[in-house]
PDB file of N, CA and C in Angstrom:
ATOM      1  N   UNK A   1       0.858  -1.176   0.000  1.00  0.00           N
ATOM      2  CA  UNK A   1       0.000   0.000   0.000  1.00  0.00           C
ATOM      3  C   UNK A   1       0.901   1.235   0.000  1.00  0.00           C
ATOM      4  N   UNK A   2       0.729   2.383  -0.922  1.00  0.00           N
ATOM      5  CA  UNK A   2       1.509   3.427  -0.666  1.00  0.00           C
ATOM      6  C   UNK A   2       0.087   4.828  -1.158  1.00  0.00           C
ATOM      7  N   UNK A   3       0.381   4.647  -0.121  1.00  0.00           N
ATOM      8  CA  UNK A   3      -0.955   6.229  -0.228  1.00  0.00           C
ATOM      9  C   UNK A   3      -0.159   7.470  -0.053  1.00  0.00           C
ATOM     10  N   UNK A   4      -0.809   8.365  -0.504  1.00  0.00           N
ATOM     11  CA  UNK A   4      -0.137   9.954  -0.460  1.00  0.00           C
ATOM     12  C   UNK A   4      -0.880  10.792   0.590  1.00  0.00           C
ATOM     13  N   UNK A   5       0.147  11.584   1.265  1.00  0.00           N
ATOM     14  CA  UNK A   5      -0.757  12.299   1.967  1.00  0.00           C
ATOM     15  C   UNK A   5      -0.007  13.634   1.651  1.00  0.00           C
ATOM     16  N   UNK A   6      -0.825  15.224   2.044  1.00  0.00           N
ATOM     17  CA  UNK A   6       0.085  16.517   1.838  1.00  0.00           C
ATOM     18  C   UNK A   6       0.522  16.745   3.528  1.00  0.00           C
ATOM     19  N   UNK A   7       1.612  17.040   3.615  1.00  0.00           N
ATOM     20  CA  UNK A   7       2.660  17.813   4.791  1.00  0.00           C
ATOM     21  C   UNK A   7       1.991  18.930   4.767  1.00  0.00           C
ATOM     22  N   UNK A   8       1.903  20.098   5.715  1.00  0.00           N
ATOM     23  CA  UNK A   8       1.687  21.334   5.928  1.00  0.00           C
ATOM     24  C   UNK A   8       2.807  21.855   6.932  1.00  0.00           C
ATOM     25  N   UNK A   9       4.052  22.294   6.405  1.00  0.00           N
ATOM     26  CA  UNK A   9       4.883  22.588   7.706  1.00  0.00           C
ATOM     27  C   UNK A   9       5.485  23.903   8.066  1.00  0.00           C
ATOM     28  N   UNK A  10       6.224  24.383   9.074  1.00  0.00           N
ATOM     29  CA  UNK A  10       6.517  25.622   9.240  1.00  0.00           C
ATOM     30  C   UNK A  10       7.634  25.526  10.615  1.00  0.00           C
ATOM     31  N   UNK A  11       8.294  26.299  10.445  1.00  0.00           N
ATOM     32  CA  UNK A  11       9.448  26.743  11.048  1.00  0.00           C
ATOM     33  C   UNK A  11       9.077  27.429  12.376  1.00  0.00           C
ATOM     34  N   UNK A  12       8.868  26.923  13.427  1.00  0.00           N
ATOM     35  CA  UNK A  12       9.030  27.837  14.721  1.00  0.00           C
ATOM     36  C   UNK A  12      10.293  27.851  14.977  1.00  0.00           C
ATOM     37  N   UNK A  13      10.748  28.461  16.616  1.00  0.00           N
ATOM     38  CA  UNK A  13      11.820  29.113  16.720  1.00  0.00           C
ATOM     39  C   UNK A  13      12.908  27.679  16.575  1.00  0.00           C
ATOM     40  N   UNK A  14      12.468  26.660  17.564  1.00  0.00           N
ATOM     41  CA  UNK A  14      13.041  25.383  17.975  1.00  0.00           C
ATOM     42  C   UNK A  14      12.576  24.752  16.810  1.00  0.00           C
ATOM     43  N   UNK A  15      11.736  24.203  16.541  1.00  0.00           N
ATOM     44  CA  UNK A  15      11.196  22.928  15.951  1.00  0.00           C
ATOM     45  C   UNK A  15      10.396  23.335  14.328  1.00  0.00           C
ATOM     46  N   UNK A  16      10.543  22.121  13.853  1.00  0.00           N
ATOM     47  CA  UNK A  16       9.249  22.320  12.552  1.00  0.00           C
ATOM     48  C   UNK A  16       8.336  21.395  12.971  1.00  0.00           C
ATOM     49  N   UNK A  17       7.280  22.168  12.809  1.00  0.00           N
ATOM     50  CA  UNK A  17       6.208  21.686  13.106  1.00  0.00           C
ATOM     51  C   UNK A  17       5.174  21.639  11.671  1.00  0.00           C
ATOM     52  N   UNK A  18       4.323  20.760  11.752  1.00  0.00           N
ATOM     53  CA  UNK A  18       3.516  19.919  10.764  1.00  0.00           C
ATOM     54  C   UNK A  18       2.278  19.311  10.952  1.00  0.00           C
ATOM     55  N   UNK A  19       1.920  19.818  10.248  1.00  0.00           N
ATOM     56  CA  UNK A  19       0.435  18.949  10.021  1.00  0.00           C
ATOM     57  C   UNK A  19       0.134  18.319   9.009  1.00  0.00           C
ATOM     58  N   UNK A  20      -1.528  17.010   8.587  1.00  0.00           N
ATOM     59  CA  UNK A  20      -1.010  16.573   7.529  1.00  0.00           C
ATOM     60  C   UNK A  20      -2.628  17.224   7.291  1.00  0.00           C
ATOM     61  N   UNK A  21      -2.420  17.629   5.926  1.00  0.00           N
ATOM     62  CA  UNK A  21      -3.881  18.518   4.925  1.00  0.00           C
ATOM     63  C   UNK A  21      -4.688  17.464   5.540  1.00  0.00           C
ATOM     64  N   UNK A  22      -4.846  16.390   4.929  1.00  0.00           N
ATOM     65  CA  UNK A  22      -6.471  15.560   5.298  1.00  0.00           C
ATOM     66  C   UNK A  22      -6.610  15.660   6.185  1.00  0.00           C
ATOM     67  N   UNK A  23      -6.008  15.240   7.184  1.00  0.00           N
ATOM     68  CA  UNK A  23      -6.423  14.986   8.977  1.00  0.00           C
ATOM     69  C   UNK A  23      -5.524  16.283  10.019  1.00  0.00           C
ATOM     70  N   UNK A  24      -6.405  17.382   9.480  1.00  0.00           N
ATOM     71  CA  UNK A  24      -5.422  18.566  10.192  1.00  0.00           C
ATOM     72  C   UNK A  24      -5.611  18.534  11.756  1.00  0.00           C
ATOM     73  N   UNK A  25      -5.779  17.371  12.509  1.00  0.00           N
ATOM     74  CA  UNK A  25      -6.108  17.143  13.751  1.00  0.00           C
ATOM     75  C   UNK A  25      -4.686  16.302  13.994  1.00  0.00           C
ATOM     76  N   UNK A  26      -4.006  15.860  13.071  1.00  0.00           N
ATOM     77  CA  UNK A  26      -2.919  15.355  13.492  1.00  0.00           C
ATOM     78  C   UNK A  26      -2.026  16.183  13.045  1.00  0.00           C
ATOM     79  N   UNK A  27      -0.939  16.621  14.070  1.00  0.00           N
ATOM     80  CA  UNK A  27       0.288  17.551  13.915  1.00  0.00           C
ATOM     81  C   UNK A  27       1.249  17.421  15.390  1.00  0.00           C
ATOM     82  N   UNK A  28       2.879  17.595  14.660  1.00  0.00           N
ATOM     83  CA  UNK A  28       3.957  17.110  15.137  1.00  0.00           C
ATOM     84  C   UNK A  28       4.782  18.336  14.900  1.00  0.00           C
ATOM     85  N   UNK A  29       5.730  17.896  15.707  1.00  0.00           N
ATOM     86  CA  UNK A  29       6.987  18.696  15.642  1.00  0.00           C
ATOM     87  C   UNK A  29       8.102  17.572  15.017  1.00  0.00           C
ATOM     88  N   UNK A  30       9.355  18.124  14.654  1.00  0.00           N
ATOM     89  CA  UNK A  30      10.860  17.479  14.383  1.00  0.00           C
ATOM     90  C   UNK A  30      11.999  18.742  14.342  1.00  0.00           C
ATOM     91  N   UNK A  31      12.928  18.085  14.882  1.00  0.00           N
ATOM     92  CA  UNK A  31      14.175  18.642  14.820  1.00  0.00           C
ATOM     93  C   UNK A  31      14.311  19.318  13.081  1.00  0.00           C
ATOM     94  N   UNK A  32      14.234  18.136  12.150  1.00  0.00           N
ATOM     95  CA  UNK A  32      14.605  19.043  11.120  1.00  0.00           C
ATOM     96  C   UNK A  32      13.261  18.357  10.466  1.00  0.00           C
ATOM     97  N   UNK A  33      13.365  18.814   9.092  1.00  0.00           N
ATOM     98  CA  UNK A  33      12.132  18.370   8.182  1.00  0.00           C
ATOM     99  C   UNK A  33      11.847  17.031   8.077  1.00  0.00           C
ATOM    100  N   UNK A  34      13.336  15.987   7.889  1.00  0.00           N
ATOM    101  CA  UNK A  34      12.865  14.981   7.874  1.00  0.00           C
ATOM    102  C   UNK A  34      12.679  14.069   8.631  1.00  0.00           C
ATOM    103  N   UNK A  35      12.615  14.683   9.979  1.00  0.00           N
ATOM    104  CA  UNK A  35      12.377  14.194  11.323  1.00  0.00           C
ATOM    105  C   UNK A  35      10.825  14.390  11.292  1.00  0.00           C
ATOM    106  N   UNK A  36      10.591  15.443  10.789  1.00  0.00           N
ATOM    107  CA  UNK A  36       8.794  16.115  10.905  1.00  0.00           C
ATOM    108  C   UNK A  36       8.361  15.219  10.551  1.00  0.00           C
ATOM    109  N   UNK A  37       8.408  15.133   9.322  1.00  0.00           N
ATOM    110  CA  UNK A  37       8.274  13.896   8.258  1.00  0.00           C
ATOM    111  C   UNK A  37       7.639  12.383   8.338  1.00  0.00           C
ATOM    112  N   UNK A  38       8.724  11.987   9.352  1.00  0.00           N
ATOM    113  CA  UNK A  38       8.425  10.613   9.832  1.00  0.00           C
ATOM    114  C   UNK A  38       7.327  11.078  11.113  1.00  0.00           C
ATOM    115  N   UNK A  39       7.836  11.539  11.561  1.00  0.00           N
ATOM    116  CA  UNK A  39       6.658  11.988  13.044  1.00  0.00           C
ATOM    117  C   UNK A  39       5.265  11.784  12.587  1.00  0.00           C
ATOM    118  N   UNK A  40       5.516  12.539  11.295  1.00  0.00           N
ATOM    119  CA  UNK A  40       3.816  12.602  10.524  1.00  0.00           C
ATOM    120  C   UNK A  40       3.706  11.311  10.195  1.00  0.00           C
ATOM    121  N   UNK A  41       3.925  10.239   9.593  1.00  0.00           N
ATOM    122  CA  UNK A  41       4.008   8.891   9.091  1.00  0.00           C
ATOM    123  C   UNK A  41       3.562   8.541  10.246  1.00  0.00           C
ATOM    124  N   UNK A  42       4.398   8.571  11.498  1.00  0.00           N
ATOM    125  CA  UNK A  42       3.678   7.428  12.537  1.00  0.00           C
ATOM    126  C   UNK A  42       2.634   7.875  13.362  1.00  0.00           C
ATOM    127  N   UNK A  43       2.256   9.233  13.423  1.00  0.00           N
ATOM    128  CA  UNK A  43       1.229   9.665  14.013  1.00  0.00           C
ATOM    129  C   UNK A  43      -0.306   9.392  12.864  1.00  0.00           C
ATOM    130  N   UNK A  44       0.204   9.264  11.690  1.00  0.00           N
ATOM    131  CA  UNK A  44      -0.900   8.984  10.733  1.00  0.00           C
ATOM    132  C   UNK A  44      -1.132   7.695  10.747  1.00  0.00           C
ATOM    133  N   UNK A  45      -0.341   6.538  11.364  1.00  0.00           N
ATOM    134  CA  UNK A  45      -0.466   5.256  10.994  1.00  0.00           C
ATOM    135  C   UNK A  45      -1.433   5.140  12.548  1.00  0.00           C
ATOM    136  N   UNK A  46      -0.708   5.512  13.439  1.00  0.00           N
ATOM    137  CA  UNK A  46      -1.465   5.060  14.570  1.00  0.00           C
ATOM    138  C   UNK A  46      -3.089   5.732  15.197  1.00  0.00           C
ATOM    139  N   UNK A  47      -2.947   6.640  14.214  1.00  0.00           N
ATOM    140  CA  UNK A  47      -4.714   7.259  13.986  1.00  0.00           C
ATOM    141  C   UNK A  47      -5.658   6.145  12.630  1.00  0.00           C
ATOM    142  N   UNK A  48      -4.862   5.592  11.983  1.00  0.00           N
ATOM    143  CA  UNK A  48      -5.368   5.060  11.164  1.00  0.00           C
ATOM    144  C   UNK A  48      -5.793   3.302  11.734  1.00  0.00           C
ATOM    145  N   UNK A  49      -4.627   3.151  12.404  1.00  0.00           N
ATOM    146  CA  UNK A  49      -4.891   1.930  12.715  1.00  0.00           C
ATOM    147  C   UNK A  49      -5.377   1.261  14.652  1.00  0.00           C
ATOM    148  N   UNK A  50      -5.717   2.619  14.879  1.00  0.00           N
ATOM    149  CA  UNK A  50      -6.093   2.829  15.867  1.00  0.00           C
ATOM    150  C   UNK A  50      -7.680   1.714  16.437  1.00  0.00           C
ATOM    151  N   UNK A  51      -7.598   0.846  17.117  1.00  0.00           N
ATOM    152  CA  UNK A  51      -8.651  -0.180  17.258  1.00  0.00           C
ATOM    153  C   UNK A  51      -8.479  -1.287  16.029  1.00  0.00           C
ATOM    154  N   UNK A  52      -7.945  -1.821  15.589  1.00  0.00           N
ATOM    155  CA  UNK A  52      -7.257  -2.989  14.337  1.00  0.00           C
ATOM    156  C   UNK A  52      -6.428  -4.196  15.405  1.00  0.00           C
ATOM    157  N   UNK A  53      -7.304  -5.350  15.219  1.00  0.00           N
ATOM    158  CA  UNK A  53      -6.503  -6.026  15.903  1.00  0.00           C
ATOM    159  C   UNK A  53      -5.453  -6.370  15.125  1.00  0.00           C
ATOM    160  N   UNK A  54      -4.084  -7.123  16.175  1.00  0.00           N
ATOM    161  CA  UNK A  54      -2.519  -7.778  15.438  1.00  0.00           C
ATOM    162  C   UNK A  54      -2.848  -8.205  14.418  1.00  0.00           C
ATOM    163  N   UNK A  55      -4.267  -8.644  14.294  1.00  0.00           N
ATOM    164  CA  UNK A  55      -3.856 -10.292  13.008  1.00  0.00           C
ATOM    165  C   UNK A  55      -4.655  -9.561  11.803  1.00  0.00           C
ATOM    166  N   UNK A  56      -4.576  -8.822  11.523  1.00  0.00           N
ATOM    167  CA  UNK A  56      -5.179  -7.873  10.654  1.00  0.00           C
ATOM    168  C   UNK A  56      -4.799  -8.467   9.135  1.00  0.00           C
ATOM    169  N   UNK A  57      -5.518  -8.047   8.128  1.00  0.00           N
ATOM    170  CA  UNK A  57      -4.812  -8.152   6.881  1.00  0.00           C
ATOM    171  C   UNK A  57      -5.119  -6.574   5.814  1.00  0.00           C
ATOM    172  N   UNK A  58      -4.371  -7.003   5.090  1.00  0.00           N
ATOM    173  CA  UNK A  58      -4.595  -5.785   4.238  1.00  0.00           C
ATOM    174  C   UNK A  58      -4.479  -6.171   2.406  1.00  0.00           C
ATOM    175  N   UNK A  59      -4.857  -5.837   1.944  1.00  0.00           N
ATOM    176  CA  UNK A  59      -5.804  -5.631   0.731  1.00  0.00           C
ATOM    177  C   UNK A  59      -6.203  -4.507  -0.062  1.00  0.00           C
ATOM    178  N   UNK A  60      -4.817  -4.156  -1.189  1.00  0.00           N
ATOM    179  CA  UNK A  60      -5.013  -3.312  -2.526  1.00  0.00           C
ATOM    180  C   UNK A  60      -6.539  -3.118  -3.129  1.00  0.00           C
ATOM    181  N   UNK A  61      -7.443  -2.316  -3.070  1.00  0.00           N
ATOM    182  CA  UNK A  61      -8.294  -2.379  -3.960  1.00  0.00           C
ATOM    183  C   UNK A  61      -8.585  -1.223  -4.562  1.00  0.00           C
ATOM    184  N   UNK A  62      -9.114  -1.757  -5.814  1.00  0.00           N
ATOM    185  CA  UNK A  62      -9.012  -0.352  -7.238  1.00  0.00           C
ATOM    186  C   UNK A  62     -10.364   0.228  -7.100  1.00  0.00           C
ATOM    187  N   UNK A  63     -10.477   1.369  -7.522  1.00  0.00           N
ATOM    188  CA  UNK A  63     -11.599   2.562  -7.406  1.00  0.00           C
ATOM    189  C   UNK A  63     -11.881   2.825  -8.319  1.00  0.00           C
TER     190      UNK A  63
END
């Protein structure tokens, strides 16, 4: 599975901070961008997969 999502990020004094466009309820900080980056990846995975039990499967399907 490789889905796209958009970054929204910005420079405070310390940190970049980020949000992601679809789910502007999830937002992170990182040291540098591509620290933000990943922050956003795992904060999006664990909103996504949030209540999914271990034995889960997953499954490509076309639109």
């Amino acid at each position: 599975m490789n889905a796209k999502i958009n970054m929204i990020y910005w420079k405070s004094e310390k940190f970049w901070l980020g949000k992601i466009l679809e789910h502007p309820e999830i937002m992170t900080q990182g040291k540098t961008i591509d620290e933000l980056e990943e922050n956003l990846k795992e904060a999006y995975l664990l909103m996504a997969m949030d209540d999914v039990p271990k034995d889960h499967n997953i499954k490509e399907i076309a639109i």
